[in-house]
N, C-alpha and C. Protein backbone atom coordinates (compact mmCIF):
# COMPACT_ATOMS: atom_id res chain seq x y z
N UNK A 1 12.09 -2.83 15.08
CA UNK A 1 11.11 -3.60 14.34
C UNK A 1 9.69 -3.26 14.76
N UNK A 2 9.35 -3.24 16.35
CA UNK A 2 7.82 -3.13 16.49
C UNK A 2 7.58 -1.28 15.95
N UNK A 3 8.34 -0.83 15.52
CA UNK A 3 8.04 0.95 15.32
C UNK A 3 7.69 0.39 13.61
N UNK A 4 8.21 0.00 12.94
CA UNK A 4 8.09 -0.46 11.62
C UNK A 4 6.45 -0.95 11.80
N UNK A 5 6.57 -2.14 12.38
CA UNK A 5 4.95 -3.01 12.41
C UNK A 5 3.91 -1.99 13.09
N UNK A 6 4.52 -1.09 13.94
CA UNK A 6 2.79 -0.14 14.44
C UNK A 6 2.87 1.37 13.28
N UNK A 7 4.26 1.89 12.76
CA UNK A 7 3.88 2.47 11.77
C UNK A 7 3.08 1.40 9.98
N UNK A 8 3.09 0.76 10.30
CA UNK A 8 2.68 -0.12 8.89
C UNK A 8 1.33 0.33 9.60
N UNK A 9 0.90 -0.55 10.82
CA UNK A 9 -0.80 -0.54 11.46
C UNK A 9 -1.53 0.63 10.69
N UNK A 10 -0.67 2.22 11.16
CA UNK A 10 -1.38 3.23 11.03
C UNK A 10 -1.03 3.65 9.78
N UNK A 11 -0.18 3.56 8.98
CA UNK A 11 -0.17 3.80 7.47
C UNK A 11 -1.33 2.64 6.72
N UNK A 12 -1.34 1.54 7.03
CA UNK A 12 -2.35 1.00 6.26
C UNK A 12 -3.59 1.45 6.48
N UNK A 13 -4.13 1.41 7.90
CA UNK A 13 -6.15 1.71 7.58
C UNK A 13 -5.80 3.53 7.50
N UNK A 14 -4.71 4.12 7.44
CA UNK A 14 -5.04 4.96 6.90
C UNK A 14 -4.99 5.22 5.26
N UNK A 15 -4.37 4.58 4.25
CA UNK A 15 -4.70 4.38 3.29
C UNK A 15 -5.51 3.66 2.56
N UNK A 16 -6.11 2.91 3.41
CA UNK A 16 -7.10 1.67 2.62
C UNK A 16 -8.59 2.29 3.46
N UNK A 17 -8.69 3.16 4.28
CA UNK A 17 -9.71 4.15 4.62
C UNK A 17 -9.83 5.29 3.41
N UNK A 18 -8.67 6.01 2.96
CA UNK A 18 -8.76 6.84 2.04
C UNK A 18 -9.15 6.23 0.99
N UNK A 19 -8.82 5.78 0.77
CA UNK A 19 -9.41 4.49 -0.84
C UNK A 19 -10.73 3.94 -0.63
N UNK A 20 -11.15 3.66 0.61
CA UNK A 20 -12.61 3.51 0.92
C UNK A 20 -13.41 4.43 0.47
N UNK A 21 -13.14 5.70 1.22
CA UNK A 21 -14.20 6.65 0.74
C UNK A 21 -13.96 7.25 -0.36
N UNK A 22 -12.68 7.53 -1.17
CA UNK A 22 -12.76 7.51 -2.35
C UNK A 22 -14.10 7.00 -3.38
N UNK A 23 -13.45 5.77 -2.90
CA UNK A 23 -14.69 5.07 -3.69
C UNK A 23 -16.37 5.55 -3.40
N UNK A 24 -16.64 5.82 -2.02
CA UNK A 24 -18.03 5.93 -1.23
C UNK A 24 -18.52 7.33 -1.94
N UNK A 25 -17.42 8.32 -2.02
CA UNK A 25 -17.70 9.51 -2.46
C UNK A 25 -18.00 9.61 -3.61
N UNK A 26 -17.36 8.88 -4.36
CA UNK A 26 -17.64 9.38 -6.03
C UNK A 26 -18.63 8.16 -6.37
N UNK A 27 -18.85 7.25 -5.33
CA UNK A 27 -20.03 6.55 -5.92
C UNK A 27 -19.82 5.54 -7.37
N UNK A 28 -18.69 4.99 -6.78
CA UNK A 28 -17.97 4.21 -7.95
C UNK A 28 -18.92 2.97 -8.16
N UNK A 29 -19.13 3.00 -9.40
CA UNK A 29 -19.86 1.67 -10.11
C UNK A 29 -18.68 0.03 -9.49
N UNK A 30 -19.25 -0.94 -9.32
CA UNK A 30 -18.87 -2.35 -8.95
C UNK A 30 -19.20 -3.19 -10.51
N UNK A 31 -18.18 -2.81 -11.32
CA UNK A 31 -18.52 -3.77 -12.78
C UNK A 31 -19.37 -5.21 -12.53
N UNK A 32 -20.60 -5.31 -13.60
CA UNK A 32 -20.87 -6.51 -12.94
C UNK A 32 -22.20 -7.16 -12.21
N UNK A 33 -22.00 -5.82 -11.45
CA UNK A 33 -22.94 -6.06 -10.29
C UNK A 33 -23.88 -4.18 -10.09
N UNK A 34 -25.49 -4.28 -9.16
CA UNK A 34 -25.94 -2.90 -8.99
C UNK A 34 -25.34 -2.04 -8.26
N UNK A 35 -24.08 -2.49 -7.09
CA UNK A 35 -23.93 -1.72 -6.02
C UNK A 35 -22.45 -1.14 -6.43
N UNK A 36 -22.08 -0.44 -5.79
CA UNK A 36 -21.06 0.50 -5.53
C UNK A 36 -20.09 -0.15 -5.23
N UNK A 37 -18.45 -0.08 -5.64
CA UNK A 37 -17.18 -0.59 -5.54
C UNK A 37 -17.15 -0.80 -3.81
N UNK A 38 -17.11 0.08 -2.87
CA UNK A 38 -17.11 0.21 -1.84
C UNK A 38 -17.89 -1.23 -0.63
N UNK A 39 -19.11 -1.33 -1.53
CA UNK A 39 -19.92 -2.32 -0.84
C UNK A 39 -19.67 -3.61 -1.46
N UNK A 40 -19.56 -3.43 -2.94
CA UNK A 40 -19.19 -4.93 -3.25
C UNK A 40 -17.93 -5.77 -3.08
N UNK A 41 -16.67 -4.64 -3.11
CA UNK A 41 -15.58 -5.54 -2.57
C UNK A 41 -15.34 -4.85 -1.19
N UNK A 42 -16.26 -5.00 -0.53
CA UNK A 42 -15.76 -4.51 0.95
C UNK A 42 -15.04 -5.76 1.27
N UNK A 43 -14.93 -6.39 1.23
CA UNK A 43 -13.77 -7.93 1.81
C UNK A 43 -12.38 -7.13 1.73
N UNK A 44 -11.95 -6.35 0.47
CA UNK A 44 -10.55 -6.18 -0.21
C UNK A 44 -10.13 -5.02 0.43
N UNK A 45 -11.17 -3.99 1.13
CA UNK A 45 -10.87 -2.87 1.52
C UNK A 45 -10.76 -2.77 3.28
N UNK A 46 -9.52 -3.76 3.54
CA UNK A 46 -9.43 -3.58 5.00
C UNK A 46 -8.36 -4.42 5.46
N UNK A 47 -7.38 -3.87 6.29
CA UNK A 47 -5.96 -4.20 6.49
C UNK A 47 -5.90 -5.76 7.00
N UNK A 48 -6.68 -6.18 7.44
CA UNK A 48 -7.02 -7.53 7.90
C UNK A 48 -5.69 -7.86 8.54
N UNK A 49 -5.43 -7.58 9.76
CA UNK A 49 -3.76 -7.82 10.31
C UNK A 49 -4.07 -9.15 10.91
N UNK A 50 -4.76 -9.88 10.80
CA UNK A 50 -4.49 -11.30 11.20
C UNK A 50 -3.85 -12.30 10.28
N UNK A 51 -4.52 -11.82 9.09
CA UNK A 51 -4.14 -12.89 8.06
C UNK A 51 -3.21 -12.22 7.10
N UNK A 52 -2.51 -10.69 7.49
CA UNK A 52 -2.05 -9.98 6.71
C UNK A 52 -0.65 -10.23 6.15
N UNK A 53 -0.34 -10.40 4.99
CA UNK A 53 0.75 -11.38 4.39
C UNK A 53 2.13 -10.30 4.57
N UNK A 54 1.55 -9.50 4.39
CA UNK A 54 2.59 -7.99 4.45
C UNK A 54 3.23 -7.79 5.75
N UNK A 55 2.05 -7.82 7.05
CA UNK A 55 2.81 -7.67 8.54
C UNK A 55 3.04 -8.93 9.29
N UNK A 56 2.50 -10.33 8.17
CA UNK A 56 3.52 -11.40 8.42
C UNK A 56 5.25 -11.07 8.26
N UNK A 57 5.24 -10.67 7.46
CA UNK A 57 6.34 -10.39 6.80
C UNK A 57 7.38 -9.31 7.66
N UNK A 58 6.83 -8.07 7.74
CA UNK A 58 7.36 -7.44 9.18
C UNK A 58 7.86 -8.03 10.35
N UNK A 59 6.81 -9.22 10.51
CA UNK A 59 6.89 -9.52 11.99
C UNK A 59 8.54 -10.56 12.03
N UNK A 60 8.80 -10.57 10.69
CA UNK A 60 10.35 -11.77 10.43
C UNK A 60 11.09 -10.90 10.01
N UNK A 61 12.00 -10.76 11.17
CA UNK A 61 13.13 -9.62 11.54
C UNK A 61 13.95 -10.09 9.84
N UNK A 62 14.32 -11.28 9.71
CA UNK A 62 15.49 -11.34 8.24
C UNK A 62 15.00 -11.26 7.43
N UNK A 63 13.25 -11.41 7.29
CA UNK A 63 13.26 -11.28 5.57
C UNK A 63 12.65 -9.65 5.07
N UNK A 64 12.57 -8.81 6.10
CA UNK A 64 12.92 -7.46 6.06
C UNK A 64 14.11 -6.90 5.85
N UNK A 65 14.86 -6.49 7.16
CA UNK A 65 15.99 -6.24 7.58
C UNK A 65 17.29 -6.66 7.07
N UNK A 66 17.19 -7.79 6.90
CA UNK A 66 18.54 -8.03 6.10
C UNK A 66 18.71 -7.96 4.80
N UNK A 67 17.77 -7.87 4.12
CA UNK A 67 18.28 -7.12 2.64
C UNK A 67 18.05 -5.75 2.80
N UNK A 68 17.67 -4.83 3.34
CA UNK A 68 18.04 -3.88 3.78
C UNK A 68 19.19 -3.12 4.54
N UNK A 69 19.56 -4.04 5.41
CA UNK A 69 20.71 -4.10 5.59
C UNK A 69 21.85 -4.20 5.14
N UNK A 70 21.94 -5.04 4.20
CA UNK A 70 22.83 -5.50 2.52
C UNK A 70 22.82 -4.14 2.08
N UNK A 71 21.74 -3.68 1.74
CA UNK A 71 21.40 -2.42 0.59
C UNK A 71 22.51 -1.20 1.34
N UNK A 72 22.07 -1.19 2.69
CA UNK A 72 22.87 0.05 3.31
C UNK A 72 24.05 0.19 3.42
N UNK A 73 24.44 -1.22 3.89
CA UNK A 73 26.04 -1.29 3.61
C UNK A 73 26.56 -1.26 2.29
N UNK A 74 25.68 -1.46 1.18
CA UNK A 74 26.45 -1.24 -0.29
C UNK A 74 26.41 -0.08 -0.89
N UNK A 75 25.50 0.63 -0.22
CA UNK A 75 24.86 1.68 -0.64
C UNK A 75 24.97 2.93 -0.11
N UNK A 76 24.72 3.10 1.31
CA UNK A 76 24.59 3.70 2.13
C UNK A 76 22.90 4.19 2.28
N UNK A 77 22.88 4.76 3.97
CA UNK A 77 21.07 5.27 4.14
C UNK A 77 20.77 5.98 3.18
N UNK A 78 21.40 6.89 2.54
CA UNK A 78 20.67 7.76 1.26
C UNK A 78 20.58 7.16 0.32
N UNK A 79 20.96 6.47 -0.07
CA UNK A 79 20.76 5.62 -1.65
C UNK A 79 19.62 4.94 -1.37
N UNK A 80 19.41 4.24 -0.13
CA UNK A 80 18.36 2.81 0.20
C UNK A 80 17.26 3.66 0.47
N UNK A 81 17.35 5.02 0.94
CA UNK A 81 16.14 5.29 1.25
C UNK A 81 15.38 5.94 -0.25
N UNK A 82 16.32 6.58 -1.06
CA UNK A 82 16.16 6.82 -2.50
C UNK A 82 15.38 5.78 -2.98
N UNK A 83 16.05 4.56 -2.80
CA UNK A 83 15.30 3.60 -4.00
C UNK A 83 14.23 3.01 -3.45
N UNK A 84 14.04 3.07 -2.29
CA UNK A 84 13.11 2.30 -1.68
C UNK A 84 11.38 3.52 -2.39
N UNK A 85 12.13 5.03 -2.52
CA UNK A 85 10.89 5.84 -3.00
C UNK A 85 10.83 5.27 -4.53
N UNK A 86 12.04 5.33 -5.16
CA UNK A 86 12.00 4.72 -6.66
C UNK A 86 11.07 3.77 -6.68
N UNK A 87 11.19 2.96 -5.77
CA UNK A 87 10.08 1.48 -6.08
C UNK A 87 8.82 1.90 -5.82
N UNK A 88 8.58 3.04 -4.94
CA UNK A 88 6.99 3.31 -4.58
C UNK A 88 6.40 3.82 -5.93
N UNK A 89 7.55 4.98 -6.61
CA UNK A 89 7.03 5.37 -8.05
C UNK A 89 6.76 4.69 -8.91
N UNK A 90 7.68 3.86 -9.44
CA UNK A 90 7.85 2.66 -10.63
C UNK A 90 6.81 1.92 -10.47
N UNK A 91 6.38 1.50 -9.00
CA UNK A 91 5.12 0.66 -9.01
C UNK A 91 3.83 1.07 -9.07
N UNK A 92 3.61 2.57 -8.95
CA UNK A 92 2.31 3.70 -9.19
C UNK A 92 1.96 3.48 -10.92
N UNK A 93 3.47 3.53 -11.76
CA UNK A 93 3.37 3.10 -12.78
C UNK A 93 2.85 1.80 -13.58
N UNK A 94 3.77 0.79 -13.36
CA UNK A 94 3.85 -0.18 -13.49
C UNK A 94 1.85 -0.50 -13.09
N UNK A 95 1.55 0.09 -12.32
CA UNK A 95 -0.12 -1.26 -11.91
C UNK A 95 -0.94 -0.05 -12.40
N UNK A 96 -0.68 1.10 -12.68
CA UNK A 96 -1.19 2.06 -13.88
C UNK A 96 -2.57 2.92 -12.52
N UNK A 97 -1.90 2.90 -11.13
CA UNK A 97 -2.59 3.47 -10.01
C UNK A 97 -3.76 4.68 -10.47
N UNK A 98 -2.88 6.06 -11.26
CA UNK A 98 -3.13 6.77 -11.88
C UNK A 98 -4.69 6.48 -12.51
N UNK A 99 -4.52 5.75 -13.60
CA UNK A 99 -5.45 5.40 -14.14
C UNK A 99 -6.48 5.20 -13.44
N UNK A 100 -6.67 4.12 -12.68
CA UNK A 100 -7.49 3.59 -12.14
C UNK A 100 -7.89 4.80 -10.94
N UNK A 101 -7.67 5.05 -10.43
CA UNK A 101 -8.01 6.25 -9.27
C UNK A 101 -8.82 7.01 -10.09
N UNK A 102 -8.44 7.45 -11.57
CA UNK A 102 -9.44 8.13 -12.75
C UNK A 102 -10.61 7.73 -12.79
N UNK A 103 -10.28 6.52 -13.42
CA UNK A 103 -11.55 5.91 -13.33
C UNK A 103 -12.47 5.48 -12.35
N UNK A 104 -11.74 5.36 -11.08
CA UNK A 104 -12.56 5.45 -9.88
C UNK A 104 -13.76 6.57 -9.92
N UNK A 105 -13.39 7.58 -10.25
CA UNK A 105 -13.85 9.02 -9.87
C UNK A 105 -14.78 9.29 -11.57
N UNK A 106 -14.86 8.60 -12.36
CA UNK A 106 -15.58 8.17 -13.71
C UNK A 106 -17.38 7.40 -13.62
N UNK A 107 -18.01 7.25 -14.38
CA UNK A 107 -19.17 6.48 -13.79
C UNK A 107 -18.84 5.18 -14.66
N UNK A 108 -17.59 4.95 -14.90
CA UNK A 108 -16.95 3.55 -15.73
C UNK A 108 -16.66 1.79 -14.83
N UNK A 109 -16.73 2.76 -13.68
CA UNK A 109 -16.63 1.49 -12.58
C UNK A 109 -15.31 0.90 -12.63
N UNK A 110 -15.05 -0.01 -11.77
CA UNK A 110 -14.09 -1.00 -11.46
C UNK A 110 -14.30 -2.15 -11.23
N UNK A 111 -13.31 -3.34 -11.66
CA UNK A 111 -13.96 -4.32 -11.58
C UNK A 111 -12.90 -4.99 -10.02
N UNK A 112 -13.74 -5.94 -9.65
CA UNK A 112 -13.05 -6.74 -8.52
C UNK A 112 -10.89 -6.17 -8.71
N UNK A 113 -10.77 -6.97 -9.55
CA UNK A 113 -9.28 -7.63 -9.94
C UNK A 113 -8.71 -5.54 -9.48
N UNK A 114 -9.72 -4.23 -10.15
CA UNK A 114 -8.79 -3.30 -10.23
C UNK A 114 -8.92 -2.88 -8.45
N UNK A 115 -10.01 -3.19 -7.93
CA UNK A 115 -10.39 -2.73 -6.38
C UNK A 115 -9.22 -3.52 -5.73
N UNK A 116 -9.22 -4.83 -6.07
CA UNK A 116 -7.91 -5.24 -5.32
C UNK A 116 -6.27 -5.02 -5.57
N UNK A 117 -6.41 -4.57 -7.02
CA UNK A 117 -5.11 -4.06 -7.03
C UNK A 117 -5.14 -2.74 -6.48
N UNK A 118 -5.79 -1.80 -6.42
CA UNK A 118 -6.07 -0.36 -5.48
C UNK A 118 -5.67 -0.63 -4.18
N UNK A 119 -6.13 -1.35 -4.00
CA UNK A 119 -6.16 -1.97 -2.21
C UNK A 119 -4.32 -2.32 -1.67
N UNK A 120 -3.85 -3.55 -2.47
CA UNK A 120 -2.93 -3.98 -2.73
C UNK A 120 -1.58 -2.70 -2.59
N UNK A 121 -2.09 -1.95 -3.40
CA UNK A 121 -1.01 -0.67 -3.87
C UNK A 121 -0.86 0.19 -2.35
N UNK A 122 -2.00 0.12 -2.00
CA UNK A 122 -2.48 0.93 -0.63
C UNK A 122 -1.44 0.06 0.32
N UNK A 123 -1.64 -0.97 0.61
CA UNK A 123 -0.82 -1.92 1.87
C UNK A 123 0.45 -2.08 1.69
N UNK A 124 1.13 -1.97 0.57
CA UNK A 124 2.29 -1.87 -0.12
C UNK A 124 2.92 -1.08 -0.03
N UNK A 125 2.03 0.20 -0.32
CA UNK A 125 2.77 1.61 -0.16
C UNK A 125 3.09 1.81 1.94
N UNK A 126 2.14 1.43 2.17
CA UNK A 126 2.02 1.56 3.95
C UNK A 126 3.13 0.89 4.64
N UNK A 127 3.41 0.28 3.73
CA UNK A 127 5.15 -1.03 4.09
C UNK A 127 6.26 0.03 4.00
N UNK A 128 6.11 0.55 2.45
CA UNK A 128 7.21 0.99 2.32
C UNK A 128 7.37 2.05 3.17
N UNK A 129 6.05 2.84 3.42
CA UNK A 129 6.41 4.10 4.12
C UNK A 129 6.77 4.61 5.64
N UNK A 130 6.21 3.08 6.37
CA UNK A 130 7.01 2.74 7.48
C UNK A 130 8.53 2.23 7.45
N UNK A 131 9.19 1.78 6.86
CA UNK A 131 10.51 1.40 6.95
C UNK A 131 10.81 3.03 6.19
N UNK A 132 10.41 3.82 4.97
CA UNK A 132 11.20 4.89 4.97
C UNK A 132 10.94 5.58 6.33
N UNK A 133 10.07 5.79 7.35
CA UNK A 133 10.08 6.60 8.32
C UNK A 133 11.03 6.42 9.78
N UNK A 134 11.29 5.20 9.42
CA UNK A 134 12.03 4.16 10.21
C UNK A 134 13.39 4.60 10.07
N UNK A 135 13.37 4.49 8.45
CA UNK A 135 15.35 5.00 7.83
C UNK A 135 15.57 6.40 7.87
N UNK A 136 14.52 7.00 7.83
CA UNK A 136 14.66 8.72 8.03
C UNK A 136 14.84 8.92 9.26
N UNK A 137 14.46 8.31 10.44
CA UNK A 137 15.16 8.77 11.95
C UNK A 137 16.29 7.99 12.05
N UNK A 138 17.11 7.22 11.17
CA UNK A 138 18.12 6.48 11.21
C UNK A 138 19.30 8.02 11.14
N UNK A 139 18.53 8.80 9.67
CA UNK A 139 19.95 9.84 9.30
C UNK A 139 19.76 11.22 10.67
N UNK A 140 19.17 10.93 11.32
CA UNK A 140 19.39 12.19 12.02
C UNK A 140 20.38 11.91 13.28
């Protein structure tokens, strides 16, 4: 469990850093407002592990682990670690990531609601990609 919660640590500010300067670089408009995505929702762009709902969540061995656990025994490690990528894709889709990363890099701006779903996608993905790194030293 603590290899899960310190890979989440370093998968998150390293994705919600990349999404920072994303934004800093291309000089993304803040819908709304004069300043730049970067400065106006700086609140949304930072792993905040105190109040973080995600490595709350880590830190409770069953409401991780045991549906994962379920999954493996029904499934086996290759299937769970399969779908666990399925869900990283489907959800790139599903919140239309793509898009918005476009338009990041556009002089169309973003508004609050898309910076935090950017953000969101970022801490999400940093979950999943610690427990897949977790299940990938499981198959060796």
């Amino acid at each position: 469990m603590n290899l899960t919660i310190e890979k989440y640590k370093i998968n998150c500010v390293e994705r919600v850093t990349k999404l920072t300067t994303m934004l800093r670089s291309q000089k993304t408009p803040a819908k709304g407002t004069e300043k730049t995505a970067d400065i106006a929702f700086k609140e949304l762009l930072n792993c905040a592990f105190e109040t973080n709902p995600i490595l709350k969540t880590l830190k409770q061995d069953s409401a991780v682990y045991t549906d994962a656990d379920k999954y493996i025994e029904k499934f086996g490690l290759r299937q769970t670690i399969l779908e666990i990528a399925f869900t990283q894709f489907n959800a790139r889709t599903i919140y239309r990531i793509d898009e918005l990363e476009e338009r990041a890099s556009s002089k169309i701006g973003l508004s609050e609601q898309e910076v935090k779903t950017l953000a969101g996608f970022a801490k999400v993905n940093a979950k999943y990609d610690a427990l897949l790194a977790v299940l990938h030293s499981c198959e060796n």
